[in-house]
N, C-alpha and C. Protein backbone atom coordinates (compact mmCIF):
# COMPACT_ATOMS: atom_id res chain seq x y z
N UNK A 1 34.14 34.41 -67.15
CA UNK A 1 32.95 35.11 -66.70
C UNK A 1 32.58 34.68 -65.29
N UNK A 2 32.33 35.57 -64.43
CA UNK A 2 32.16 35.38 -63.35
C UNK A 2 30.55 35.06 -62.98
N UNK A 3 30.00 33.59 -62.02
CA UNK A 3 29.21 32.98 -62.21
C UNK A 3 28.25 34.03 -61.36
N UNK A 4 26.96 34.28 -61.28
CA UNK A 4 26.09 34.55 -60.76
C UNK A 4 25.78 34.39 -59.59
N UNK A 5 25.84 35.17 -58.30
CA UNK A 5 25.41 34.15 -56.81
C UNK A 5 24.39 34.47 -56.40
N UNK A 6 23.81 33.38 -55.57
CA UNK A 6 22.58 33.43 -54.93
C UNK A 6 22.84 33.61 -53.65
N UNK A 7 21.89 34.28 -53.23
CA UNK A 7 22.04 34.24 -51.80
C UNK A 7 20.59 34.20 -50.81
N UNK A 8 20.85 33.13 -49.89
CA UNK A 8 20.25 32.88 -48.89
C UNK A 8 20.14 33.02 -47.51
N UNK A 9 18.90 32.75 -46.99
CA UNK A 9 18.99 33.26 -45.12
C UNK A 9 18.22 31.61 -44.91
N UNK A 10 19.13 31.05 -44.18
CA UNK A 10 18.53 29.66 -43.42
C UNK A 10 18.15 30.05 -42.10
N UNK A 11 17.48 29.52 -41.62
CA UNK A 11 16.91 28.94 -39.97
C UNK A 11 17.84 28.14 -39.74
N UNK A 12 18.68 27.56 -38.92
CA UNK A 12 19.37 26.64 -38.18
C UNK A 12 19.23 26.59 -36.92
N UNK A 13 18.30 25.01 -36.45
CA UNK A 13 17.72 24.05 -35.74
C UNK A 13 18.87 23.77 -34.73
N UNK A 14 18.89 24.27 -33.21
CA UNK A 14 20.07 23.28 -32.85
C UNK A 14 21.44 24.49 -33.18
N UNK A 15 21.63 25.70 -33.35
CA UNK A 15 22.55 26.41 -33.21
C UNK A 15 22.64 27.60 -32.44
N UNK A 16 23.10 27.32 -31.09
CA UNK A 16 22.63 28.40 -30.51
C UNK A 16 23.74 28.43 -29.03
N UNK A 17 25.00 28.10 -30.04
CA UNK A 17 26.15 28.54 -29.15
C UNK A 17 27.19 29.28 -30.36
N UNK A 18 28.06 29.71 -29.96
CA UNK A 18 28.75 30.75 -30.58
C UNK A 18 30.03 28.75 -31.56
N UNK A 19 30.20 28.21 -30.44
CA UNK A 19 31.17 26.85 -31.51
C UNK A 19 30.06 26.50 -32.44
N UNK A 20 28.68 26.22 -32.32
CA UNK A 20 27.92 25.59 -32.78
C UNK A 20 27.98 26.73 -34.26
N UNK A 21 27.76 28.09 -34.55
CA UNK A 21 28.05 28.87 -35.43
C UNK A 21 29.18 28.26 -36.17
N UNK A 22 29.95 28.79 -35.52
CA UNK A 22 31.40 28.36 -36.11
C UNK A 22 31.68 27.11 -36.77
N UNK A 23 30.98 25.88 -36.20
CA UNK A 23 30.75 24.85 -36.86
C UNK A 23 30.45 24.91 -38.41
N UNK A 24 29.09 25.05 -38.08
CA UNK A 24 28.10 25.69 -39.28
C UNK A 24 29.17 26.22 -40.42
N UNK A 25 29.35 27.73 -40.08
CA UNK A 25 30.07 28.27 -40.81
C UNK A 25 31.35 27.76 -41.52
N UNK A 26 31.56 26.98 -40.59
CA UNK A 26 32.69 25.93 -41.27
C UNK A 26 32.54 25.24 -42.72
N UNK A 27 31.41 24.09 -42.13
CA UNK A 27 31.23 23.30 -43.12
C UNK A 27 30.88 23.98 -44.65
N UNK A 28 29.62 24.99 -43.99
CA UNK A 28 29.56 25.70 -45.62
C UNK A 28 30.26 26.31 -46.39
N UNK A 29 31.49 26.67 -45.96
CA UNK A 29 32.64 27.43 -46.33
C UNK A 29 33.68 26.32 -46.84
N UNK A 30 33.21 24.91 -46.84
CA UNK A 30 33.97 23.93 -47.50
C UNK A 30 33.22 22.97 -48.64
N UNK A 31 32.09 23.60 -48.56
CA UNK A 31 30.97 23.40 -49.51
C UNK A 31 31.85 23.98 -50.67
N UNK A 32 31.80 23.52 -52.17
CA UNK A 32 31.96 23.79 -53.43
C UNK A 32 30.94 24.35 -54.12
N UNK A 33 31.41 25.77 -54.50
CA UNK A 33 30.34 26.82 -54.95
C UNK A 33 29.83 27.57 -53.93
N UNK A 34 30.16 27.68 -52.64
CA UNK A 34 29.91 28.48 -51.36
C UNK A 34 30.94 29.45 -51.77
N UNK A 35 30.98 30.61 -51.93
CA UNK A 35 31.71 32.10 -51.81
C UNK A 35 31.71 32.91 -50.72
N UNK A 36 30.40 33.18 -50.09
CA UNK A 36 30.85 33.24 -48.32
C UNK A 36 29.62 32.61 -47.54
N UNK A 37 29.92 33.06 -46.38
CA UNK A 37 28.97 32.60 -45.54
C UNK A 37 28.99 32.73 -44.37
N UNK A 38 27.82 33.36 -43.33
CA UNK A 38 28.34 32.99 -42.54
C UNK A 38 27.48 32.98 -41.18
N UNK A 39 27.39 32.59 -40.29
CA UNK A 39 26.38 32.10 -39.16
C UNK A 39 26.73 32.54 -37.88
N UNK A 40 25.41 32.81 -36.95
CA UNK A 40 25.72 33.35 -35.88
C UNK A 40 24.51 32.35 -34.70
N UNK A 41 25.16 32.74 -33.83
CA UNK A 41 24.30 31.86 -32.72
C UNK A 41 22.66 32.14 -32.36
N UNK A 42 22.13 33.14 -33.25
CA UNK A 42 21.16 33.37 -33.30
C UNK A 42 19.59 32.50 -34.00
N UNK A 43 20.42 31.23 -34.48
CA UNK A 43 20.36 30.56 -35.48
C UNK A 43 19.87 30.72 -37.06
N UNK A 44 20.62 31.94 -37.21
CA UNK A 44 20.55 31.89 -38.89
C UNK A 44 21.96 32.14 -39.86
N UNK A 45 21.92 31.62 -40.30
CA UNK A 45 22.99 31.06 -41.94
C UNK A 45 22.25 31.88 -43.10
N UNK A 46 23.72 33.24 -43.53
CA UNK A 46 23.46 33.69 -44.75
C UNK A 46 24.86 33.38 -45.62
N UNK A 47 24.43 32.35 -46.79
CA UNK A 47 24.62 32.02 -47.44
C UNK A 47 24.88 32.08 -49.06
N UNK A 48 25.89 33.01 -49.54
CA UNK A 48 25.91 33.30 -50.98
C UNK A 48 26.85 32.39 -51.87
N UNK A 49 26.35 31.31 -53.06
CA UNK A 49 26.79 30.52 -53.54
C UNK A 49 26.72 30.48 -54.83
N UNK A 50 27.23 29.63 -55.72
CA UNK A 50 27.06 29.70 -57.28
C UNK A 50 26.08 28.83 -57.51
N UNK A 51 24.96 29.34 -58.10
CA UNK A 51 23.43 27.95 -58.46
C UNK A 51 23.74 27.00 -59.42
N UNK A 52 24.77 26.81 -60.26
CA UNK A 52 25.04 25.88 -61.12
C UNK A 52 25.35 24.66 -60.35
N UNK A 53 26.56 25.26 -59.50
CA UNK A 53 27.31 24.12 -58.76
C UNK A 53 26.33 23.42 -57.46
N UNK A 54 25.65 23.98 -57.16
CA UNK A 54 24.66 24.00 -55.52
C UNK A 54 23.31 24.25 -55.64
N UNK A 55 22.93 23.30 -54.39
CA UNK A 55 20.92 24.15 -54.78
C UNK A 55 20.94 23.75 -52.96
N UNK A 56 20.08 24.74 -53.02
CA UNK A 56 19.82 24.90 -51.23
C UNK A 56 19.64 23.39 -50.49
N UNK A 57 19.07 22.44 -51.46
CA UNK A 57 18.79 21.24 -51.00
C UNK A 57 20.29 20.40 -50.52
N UNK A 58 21.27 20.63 -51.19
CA UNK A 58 22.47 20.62 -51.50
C UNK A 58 23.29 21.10 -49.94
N UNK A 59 22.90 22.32 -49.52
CA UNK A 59 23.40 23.05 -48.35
C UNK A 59 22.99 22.25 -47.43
N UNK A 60 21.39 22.00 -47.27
CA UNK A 60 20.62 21.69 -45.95
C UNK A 60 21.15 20.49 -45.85
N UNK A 61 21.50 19.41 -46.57
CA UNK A 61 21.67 18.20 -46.01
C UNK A 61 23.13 17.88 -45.94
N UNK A 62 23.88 19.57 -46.29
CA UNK A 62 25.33 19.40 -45.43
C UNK A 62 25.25 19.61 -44.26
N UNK A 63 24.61 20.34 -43.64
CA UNK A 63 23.53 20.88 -42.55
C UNK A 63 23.58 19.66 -41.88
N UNK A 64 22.77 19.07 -42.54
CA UNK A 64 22.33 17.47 -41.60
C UNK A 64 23.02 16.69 -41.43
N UNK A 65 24.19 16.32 -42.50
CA UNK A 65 25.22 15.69 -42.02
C UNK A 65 25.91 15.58 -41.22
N UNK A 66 26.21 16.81 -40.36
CA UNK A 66 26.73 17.54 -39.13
C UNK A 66 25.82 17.58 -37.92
N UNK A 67 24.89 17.51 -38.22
CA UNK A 67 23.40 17.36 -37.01
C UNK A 67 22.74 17.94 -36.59
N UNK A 68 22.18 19.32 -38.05
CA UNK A 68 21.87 20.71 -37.62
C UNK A 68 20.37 20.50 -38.80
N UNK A 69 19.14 21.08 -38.30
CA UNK A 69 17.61 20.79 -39.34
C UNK A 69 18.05 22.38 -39.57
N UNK A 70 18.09 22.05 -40.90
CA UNK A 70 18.20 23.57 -41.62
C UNK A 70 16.91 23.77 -42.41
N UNK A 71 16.42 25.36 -42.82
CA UNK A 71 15.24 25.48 -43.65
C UNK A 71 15.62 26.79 -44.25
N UNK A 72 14.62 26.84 -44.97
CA UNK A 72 14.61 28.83 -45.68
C UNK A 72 13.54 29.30 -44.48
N UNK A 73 14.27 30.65 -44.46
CA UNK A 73 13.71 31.57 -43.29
C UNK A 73 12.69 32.28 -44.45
């Protein structure tokens, strides 16, 4: 059975070059339970994932790990 996804729109703090996207988009796309995703230099991250495996809190402080203040838009 195929799991349920959620999907989100982040703010991203600090992204506002086209590598800095790509970054982004990176990491969440190596996130477990991320299905897509994807970010633009505008600074926002839309984000569709499985809620069992992930919770937004989960995303943002992959976010931070990398050196980006993420939030819900």
């Amino acid at each position: 059975m195929m799991a349920e996804m959620t999907r989100v729109l982040l703010g991203v703090r600090g992204m506002n070059t086209p590598e800095a996207a790509a970054k982004v988009q990176a990491t969440l796309l190596e996130l477990a339970g991320v299905e897509r995703a994807s970010a633009s230099a505008d600074g926002q991250a839309t984000v569709e994932y499985d809620a069992s495996e992930l919770t937004v809190m989960d995303i943002i402080r992959a976010l931070r790990g990398i050196g980006f203040l993420a939030g819900m838009e």
